[in-house]
PDB file of N, CA and C in Angstrom:
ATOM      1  N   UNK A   1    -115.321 -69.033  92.284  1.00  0.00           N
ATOM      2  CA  UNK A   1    -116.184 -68.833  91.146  1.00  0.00           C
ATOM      3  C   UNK A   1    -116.729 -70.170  90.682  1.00  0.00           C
ATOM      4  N   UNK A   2    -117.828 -70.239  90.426  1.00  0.00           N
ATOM      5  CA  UNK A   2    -118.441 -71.322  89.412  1.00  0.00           C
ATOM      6  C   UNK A   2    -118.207 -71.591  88.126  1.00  0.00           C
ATOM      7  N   UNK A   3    -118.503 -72.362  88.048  1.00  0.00           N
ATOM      8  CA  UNK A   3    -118.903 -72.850  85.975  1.00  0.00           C
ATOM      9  C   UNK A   3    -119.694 -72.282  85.687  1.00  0.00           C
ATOM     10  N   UNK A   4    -120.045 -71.454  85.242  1.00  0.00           N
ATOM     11  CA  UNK A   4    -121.662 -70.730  84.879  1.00  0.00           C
ATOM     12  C   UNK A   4    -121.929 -71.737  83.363  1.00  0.00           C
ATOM     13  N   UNK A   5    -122.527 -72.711  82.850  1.00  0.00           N
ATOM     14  CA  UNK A   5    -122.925 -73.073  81.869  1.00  0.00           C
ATOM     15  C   UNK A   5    -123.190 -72.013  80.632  1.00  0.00           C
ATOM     16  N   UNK A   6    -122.273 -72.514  79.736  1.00  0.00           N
ATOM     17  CA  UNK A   6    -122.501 -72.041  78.110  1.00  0.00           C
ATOM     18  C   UNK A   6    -123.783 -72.024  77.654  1.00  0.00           C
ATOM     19  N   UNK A   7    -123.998 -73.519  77.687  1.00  0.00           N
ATOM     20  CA  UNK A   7    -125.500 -73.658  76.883  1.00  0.00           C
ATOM     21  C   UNK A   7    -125.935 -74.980  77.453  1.00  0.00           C
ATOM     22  N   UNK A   8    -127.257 -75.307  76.870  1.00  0.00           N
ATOM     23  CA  UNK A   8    -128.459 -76.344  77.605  1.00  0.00           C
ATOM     24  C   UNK A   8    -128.651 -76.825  76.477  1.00  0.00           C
ATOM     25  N   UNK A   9    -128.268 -78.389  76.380  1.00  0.00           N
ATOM     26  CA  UNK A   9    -128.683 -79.354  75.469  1.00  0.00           C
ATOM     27  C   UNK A   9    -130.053 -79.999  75.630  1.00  0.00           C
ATOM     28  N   UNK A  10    -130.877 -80.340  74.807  1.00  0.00           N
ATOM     29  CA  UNK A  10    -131.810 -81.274  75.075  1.00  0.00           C
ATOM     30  C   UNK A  10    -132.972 -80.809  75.658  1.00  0.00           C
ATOM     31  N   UNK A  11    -133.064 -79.464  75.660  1.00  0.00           N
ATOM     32  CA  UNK A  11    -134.039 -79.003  76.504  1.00  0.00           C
ATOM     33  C   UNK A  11    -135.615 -78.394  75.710  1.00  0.00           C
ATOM     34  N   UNK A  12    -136.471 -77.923  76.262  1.00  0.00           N
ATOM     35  CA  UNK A  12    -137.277 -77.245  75.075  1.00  0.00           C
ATOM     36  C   UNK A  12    -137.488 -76.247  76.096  1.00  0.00           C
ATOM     37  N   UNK A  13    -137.460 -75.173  75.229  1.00  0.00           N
ATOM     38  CA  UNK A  13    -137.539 -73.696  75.193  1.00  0.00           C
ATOM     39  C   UNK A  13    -138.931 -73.432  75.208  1.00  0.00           C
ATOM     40  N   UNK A  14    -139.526 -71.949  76.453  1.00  0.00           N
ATOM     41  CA  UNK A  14    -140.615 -71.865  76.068  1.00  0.00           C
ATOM     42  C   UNK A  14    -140.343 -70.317  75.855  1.00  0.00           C
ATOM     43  N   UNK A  15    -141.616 -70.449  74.782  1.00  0.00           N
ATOM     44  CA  UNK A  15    -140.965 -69.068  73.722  1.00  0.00           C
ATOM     45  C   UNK A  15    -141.565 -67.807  75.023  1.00  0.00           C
ATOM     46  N   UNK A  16    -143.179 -68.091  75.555  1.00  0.00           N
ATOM     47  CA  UNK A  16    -143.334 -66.700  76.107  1.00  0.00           C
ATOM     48  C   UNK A  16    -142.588 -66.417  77.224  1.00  0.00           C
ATOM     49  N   UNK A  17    -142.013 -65.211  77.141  1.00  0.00           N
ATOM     50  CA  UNK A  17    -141.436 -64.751  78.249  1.00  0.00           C
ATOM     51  C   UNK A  17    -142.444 -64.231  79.639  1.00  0.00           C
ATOM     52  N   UNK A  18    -141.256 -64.277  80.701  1.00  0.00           N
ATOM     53  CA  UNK A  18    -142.110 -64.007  81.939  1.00  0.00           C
ATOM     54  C   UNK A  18    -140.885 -62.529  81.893  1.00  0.00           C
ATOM     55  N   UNK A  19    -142.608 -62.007  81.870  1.00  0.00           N
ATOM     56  CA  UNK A  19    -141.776 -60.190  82.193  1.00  0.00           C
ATOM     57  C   UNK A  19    -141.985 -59.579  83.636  1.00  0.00           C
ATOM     58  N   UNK A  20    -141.506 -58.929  84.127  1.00  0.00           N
ATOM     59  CA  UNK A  20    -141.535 -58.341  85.552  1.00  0.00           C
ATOM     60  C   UNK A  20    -141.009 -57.288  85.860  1.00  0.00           C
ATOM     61  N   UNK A  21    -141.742 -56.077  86.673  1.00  0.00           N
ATOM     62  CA  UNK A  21    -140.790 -54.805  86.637  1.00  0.00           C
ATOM     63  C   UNK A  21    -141.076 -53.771  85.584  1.00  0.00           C
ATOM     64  N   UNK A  22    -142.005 -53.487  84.809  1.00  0.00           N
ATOM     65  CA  UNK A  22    -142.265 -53.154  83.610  1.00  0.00           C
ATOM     66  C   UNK A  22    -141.292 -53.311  82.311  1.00  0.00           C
ATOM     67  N   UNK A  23    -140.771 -54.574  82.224  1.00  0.00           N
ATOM     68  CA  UNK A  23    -140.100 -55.277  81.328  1.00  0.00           C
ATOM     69  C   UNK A  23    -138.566 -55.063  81.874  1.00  0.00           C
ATOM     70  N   UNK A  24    -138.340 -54.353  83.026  1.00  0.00           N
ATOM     71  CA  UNK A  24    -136.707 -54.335  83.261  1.00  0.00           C
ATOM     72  C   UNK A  24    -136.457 -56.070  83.710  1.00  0.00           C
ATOM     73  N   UNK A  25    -136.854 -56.995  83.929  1.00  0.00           N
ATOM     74  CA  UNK A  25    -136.831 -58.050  84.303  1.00  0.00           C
ATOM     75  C   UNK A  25    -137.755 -58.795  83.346  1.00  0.00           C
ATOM     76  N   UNK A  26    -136.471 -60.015  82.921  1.00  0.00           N
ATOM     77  CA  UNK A  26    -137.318 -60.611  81.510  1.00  0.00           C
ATOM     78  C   UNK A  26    -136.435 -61.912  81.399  1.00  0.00           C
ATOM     79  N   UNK A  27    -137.532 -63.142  81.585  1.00  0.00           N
ATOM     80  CA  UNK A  27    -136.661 -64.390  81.596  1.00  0.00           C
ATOM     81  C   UNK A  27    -137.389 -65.227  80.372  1.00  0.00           C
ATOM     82  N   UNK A  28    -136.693 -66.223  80.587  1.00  0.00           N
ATOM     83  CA  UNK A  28    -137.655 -67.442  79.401  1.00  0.00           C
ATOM     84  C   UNK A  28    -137.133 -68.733  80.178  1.00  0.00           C
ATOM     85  N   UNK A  29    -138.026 -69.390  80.051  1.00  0.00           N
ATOM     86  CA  UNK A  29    -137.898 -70.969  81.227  1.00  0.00           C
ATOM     87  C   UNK A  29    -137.559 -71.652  80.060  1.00  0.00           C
ATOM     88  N   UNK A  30    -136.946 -73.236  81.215  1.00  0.00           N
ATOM     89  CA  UNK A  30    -136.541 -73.897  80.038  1.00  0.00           C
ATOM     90  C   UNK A  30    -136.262 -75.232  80.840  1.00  0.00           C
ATOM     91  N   UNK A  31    -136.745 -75.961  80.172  1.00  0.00           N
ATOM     92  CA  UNK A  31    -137.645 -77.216  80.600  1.00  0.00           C
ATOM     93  C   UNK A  31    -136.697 -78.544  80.451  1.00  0.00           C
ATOM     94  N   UNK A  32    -135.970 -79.413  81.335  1.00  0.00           N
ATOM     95  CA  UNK A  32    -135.081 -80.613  81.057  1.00  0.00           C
ATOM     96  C   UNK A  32    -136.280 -81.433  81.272  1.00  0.00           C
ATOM     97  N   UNK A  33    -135.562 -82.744  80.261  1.00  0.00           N
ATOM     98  CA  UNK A  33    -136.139 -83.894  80.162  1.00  0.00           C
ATOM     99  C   UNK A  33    -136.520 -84.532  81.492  1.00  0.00           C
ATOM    100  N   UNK A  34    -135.717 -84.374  82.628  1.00  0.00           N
ATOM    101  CA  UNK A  34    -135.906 -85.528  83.949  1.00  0.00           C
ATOM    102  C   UNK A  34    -137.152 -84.421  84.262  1.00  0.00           C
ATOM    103  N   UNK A  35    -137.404 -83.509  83.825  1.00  0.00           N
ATOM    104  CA  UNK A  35    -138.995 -82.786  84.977  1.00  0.00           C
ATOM    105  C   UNK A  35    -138.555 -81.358  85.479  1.00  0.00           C
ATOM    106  N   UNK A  36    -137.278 -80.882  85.258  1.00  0.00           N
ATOM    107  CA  UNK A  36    -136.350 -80.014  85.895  1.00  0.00           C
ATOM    108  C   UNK A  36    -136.913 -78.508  85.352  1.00  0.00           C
ATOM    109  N   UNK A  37    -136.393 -77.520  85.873  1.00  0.00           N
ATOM    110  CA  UNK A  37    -136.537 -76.169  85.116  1.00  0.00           C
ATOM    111  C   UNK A  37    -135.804 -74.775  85.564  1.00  0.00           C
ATOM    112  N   UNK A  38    -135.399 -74.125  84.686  1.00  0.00           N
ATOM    113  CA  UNK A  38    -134.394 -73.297  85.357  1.00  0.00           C
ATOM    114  C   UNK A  38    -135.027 -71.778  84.193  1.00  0.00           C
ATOM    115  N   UNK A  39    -134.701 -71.042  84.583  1.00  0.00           N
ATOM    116  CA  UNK A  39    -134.931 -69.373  83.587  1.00  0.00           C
ATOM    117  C   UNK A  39    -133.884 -69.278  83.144  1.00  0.00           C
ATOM    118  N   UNK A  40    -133.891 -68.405  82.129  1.00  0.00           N
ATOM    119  CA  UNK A  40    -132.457 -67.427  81.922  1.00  0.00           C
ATOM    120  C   UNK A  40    -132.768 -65.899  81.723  1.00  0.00           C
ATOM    121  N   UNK A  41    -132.364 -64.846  82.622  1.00  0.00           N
ATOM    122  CA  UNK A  41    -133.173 -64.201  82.149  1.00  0.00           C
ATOM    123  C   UNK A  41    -131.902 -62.961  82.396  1.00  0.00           C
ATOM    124  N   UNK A  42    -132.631 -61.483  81.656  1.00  0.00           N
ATOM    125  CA  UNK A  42    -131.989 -60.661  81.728  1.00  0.00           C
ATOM    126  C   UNK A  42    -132.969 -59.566  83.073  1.00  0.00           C
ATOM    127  N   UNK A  43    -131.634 -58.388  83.491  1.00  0.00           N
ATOM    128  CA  UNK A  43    -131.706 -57.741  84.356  1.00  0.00           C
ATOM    129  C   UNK A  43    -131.686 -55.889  83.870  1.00  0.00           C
ATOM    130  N   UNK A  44    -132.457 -54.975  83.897  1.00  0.00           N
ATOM    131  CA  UNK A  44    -131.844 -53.859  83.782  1.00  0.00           C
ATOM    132  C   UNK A  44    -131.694 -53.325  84.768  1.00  0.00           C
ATOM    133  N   UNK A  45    -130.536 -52.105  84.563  1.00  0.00           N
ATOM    134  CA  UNK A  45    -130.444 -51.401  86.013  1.00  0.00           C
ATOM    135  C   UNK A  45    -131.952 -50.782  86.955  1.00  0.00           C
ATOM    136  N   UNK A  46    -131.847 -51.278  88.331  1.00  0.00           N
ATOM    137  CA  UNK A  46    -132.945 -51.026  89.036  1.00  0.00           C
ATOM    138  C   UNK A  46    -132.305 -51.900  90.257  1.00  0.00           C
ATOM    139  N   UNK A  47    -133.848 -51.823  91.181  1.00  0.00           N
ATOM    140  CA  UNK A  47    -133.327 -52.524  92.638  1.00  0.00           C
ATOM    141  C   UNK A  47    -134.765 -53.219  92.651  1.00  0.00           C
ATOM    142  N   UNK A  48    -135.088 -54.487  92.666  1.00  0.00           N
ATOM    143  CA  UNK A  48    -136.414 -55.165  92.805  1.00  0.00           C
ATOM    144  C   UNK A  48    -136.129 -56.099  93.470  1.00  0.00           C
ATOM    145  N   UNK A  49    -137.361 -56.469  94.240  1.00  0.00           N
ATOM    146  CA  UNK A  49    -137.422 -57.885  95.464  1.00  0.00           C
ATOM    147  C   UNK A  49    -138.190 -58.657  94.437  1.00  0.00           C
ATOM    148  N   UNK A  50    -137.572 -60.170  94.920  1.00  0.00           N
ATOM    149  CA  UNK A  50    -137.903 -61.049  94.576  1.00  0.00           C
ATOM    150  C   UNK A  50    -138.758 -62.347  95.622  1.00  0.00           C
ATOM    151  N   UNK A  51    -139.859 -62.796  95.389  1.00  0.00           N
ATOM    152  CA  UNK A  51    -140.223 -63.768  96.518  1.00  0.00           C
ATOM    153  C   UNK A  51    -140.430 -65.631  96.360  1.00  0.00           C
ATOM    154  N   UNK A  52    -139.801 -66.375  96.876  1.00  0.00           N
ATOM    155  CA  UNK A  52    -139.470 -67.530  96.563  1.00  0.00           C
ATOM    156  C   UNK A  52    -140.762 -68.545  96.920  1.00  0.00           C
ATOM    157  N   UNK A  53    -140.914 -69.175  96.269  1.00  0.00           N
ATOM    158  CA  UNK A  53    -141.497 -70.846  96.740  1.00  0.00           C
ATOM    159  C   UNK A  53    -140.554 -71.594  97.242  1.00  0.00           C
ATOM    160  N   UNK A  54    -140.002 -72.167  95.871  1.00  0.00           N
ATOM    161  CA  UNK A  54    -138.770 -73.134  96.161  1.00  0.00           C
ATOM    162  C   UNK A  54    -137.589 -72.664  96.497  1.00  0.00           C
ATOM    163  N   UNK A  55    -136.375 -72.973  96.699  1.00  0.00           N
ATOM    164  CA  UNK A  55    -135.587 -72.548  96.910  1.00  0.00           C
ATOM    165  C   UNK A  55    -134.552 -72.581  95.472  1.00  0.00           C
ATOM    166  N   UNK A  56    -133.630 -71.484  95.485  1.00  0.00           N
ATOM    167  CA  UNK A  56    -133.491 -71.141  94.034  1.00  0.00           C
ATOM    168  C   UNK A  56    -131.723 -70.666  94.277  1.00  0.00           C
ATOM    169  N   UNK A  57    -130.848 -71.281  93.287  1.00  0.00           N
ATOM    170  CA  UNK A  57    -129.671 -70.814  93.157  1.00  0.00           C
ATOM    171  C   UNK A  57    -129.738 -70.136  91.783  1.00  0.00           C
ATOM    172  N   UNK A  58    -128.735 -69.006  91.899  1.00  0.00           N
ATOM    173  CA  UNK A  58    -129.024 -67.873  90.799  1.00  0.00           C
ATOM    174  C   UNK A  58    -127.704 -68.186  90.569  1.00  0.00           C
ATOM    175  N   UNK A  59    -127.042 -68.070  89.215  1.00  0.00           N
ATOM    176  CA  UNK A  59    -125.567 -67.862  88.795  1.00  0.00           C
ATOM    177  C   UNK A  59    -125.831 -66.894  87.713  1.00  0.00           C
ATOM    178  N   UNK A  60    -124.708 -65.688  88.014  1.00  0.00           N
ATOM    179  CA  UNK A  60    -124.302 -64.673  87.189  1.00  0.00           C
ATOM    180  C   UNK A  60    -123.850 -65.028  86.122  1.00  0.00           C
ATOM    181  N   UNK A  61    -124.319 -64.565  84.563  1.00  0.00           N
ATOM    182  CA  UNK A  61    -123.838 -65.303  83.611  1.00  0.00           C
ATOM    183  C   UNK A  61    -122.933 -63.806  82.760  1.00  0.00           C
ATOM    184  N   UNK A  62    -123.586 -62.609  83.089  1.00  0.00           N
ATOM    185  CA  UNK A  62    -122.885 -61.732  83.060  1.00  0.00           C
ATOM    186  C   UNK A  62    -123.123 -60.528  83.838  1.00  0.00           C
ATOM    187  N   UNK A  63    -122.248 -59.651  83.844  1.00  0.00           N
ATOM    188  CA  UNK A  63    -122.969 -57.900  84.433  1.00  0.00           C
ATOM    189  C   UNK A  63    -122.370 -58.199  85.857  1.00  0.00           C
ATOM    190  N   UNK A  64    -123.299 -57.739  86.925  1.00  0.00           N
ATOM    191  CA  UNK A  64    -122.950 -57.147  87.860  1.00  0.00           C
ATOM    192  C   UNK A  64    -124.261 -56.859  88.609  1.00  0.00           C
ATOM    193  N   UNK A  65    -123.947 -57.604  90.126  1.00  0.00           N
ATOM    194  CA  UNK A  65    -125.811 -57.290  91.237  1.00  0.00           C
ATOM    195  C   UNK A  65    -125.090 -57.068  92.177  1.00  0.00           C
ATOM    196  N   UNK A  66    -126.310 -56.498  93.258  1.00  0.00           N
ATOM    197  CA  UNK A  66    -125.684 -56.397  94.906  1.00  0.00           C
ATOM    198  C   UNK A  66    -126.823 -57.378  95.040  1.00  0.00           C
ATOM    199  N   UNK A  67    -126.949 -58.012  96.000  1.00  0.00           N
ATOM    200  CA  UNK A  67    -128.319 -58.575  96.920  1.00  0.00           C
ATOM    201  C   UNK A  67    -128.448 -58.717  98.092  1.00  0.00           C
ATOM    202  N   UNK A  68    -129.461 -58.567  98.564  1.00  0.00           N
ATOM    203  CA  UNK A  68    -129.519 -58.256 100.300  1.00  0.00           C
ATOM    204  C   UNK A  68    -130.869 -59.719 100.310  1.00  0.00           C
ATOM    205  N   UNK A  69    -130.244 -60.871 100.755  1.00  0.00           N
ATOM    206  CA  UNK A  69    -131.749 -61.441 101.417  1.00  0.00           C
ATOM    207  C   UNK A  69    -132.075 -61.290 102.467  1.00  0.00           C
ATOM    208  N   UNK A  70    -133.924 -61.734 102.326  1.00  0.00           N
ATOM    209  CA  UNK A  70    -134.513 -61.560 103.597  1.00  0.00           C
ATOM    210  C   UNK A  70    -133.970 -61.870 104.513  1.00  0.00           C
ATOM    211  N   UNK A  71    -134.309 -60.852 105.711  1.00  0.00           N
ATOM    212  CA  UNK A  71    -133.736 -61.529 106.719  1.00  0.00           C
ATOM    213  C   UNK A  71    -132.294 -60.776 107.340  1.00  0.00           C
ATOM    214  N   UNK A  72    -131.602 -60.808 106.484  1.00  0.00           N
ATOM    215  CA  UNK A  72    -130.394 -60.148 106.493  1.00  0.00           C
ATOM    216  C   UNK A  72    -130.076 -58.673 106.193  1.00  0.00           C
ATOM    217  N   UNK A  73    -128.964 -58.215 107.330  1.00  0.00           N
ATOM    218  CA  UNK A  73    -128.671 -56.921 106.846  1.00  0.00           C
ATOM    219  C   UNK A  73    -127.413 -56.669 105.650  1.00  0.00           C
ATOM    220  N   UNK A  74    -126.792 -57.738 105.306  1.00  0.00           N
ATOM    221  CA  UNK A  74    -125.656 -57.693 105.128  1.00  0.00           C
ATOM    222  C   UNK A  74    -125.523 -57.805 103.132  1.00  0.00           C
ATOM    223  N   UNK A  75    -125.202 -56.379 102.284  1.00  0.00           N
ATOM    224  CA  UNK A  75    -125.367 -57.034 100.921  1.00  0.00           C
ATOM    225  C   UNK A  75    -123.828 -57.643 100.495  1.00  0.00           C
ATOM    226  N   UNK A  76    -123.922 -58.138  99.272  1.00  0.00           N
ATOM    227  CA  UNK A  76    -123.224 -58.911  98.786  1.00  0.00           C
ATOM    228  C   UNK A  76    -123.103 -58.580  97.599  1.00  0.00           C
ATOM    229  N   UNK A  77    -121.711 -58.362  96.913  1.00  0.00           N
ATOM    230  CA  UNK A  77    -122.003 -58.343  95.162  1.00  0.00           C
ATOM    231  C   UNK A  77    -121.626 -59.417  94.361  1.00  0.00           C
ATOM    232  N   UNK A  78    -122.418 -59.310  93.412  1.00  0.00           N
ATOM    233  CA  UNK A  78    -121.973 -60.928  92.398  1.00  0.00           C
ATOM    234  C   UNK A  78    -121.708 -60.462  91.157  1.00  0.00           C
ATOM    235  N   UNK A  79    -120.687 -60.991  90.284  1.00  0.00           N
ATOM    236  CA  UNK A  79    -120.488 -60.835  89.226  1.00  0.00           C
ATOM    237  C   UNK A  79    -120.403 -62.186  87.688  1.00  0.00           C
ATOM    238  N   UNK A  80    -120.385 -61.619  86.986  1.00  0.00           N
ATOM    239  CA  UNK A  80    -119.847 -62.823  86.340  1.00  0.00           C
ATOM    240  C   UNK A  80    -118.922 -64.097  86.512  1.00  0.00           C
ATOM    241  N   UNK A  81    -120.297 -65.330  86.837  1.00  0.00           N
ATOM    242  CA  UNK A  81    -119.253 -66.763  87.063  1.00  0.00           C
ATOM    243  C   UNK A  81    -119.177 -67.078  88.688  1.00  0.00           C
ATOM    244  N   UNK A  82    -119.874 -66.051  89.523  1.00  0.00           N
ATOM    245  CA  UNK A  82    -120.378 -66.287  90.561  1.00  0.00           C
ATOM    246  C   UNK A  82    -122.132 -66.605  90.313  1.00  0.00           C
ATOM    247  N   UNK A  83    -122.504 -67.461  92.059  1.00  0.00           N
ATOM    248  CA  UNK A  83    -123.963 -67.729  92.238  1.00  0.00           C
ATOM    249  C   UNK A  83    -124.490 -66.857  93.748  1.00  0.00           C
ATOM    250  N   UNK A  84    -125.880 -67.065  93.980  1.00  0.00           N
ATOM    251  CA  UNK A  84    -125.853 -67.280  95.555  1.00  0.00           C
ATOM    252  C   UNK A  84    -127.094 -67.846  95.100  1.00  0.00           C
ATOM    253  N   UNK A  85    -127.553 -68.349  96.814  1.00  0.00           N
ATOM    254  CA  UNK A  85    -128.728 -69.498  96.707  1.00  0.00           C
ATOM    255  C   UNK A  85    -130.048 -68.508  97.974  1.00  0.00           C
ATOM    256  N   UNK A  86    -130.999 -68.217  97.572  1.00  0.00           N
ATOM    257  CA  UNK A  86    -131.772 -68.041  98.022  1.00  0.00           C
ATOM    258  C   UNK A  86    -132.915 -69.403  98.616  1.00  0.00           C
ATOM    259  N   UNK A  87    -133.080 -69.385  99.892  1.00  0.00           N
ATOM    260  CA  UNK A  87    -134.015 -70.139 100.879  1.00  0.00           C
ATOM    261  C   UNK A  87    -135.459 -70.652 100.230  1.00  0.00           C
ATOM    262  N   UNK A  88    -135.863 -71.627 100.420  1.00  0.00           N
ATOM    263  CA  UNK A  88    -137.674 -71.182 100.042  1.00  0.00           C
ATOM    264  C   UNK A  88    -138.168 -70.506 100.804  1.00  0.00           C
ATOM    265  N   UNK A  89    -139.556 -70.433 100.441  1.00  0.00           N
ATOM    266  CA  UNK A  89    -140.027 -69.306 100.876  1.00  0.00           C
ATOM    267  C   UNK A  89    -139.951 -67.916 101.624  1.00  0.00           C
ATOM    268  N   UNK A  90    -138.870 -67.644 101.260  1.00  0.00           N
ATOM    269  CA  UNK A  90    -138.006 -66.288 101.234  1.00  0.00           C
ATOM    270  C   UNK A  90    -138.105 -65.091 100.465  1.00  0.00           C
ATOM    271  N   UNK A  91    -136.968 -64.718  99.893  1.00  0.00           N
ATOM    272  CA  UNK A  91    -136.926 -63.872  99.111  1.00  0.00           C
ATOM    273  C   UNK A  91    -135.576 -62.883  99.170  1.00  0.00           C
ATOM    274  N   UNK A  92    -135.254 -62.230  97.936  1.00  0.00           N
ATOM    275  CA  UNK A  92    -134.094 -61.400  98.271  1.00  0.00           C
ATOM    276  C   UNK A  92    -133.975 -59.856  97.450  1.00  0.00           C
ATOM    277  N   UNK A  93    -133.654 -58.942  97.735  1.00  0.00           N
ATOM    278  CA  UNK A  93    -133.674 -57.635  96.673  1.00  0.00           C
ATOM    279  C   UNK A  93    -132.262 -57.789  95.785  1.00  0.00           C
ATOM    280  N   UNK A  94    -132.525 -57.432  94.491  1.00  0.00           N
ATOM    281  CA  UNK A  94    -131.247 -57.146  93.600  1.00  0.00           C
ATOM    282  C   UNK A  94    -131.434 -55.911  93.232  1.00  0.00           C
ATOM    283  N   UNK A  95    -130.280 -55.505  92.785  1.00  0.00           N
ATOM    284  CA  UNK A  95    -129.485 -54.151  92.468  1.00  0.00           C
ATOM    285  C   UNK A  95    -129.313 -54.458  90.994  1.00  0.00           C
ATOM    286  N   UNK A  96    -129.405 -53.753  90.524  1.00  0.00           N
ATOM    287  CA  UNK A  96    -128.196 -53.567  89.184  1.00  0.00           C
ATOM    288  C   UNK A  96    -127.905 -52.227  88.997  1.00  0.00           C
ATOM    289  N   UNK A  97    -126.606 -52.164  89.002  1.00  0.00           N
ATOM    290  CA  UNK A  97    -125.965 -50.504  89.453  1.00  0.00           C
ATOM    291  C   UNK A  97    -126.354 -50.012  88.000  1.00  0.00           C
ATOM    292  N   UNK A  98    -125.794 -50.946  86.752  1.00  0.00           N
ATOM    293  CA  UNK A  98    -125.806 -50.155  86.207  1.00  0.00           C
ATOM    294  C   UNK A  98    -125.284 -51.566  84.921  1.00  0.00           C
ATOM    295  N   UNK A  99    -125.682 -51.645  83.297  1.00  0.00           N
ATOM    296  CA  UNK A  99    -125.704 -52.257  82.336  1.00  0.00           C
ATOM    297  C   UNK A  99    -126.801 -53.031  82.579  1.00  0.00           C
ATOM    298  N   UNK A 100    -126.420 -54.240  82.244  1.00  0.00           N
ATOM    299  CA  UNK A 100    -127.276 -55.469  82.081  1.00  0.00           C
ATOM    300  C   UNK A 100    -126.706 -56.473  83.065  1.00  0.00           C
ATOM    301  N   UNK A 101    -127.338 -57.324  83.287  1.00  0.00           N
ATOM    302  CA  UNK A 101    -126.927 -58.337  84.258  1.00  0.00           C
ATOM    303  C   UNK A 101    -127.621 -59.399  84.259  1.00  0.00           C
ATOM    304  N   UNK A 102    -127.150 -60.645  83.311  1.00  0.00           N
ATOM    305  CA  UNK A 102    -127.317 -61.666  82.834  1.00  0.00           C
ATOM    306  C   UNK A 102    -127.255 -63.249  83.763  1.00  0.00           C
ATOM    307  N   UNK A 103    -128.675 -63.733  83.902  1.00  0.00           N
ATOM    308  CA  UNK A 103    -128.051 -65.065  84.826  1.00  0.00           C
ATOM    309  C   UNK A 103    -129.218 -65.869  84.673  1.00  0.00           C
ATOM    310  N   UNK A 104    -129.158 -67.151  85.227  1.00  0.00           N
ATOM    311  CA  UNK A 104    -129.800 -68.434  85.216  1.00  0.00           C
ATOM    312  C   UNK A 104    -130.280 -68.758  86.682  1.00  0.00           C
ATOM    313  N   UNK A 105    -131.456 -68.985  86.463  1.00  0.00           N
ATOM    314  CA  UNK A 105    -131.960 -68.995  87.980  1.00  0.00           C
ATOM    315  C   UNK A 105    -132.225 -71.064  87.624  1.00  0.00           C
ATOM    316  N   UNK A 106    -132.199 -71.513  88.841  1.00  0.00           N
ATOM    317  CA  UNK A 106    -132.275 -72.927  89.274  1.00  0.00           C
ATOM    318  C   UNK A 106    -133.050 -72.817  90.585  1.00  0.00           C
ATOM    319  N   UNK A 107    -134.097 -73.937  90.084  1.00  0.00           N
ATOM    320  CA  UNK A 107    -134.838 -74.217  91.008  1.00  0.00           C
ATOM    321  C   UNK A 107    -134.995 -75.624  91.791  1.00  0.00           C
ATOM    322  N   UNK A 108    -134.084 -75.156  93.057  1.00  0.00           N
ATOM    323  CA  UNK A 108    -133.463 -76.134  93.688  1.00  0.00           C
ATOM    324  C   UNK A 108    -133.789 -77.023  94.771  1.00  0.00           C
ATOM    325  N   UNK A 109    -134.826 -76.677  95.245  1.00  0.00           N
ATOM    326  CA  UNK A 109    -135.909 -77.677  96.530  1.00  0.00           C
ATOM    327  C   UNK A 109    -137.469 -77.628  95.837  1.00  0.00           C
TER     328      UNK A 109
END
C-alpha cells in the first residue's frame, strides 16, 4: 500500500471543475509551485475509459475500482491507499462497482 496524501500545501486550487461522463466523473486540478499538477477527483458507480497524453499514476484515496489497461486482458482491483500507473499515450477502463471512489491522479511523464 502507499501513502495516499492527506492534503496539498502551497498549492492553488482551480475552482472550475473538469466534469466527464455526465457528471459521474468530476475532478478539480491543482497546481504546485515547481510547474507540477495533479486532480483530485471523485468517481460514481459506472465503467468509463480513460485516454492518456502523459503518463499518469492514480492513487485511491477512497472507495473501490477494477481497471483493465490498454492493451491488457488482465483486471485488477484497487482500493483505498493503493495506486496504479497508466503509460502515455494509452489509456485504461475503470469500474466502480458500486459507492464513490475517491483518488488523485499525477501526472507523471
Amino acid at each position: 500500500m502507499s501513502s495516499v496524501p492527506a492534503e496539498f500545501r502551497g498549492v492553488t486550487a482551480v475552482a472550475k471543475a473538469n466534469v466527464y461522463f455526465e457528471g459521474k466523473v468530476v475532478s478539480h486540478s491543482i497546481l504546485f509551485p515547481d510547474g507540477s499538477k495533479k486532480t483530485l477527483g471523485l468517481i460514481y458507480p459506472g465503467t468509463f475509459h480513460f485516454g492518456t497524453d502523459k503518463a499518469e499514476r492514480m492513487e485511491i484515496v477512497a472507495g473501490t475500482c477494477r481497471v483493465k489497461l490498454d492493451g491488457q486482458s488482465a483486471v485488477a482491483t484497487y482500493s483505498t491507499g493503493q495506486a496504479f500507473d497508466v503509460p502515455a499515450k494509452s489509456g485504461f477502463d475503470i469500474e466502480v462497482p458500486s459507492g464513490i471512489c475517491e483518488y488523485i491522479c499525477s501526472f507523471i511523464g
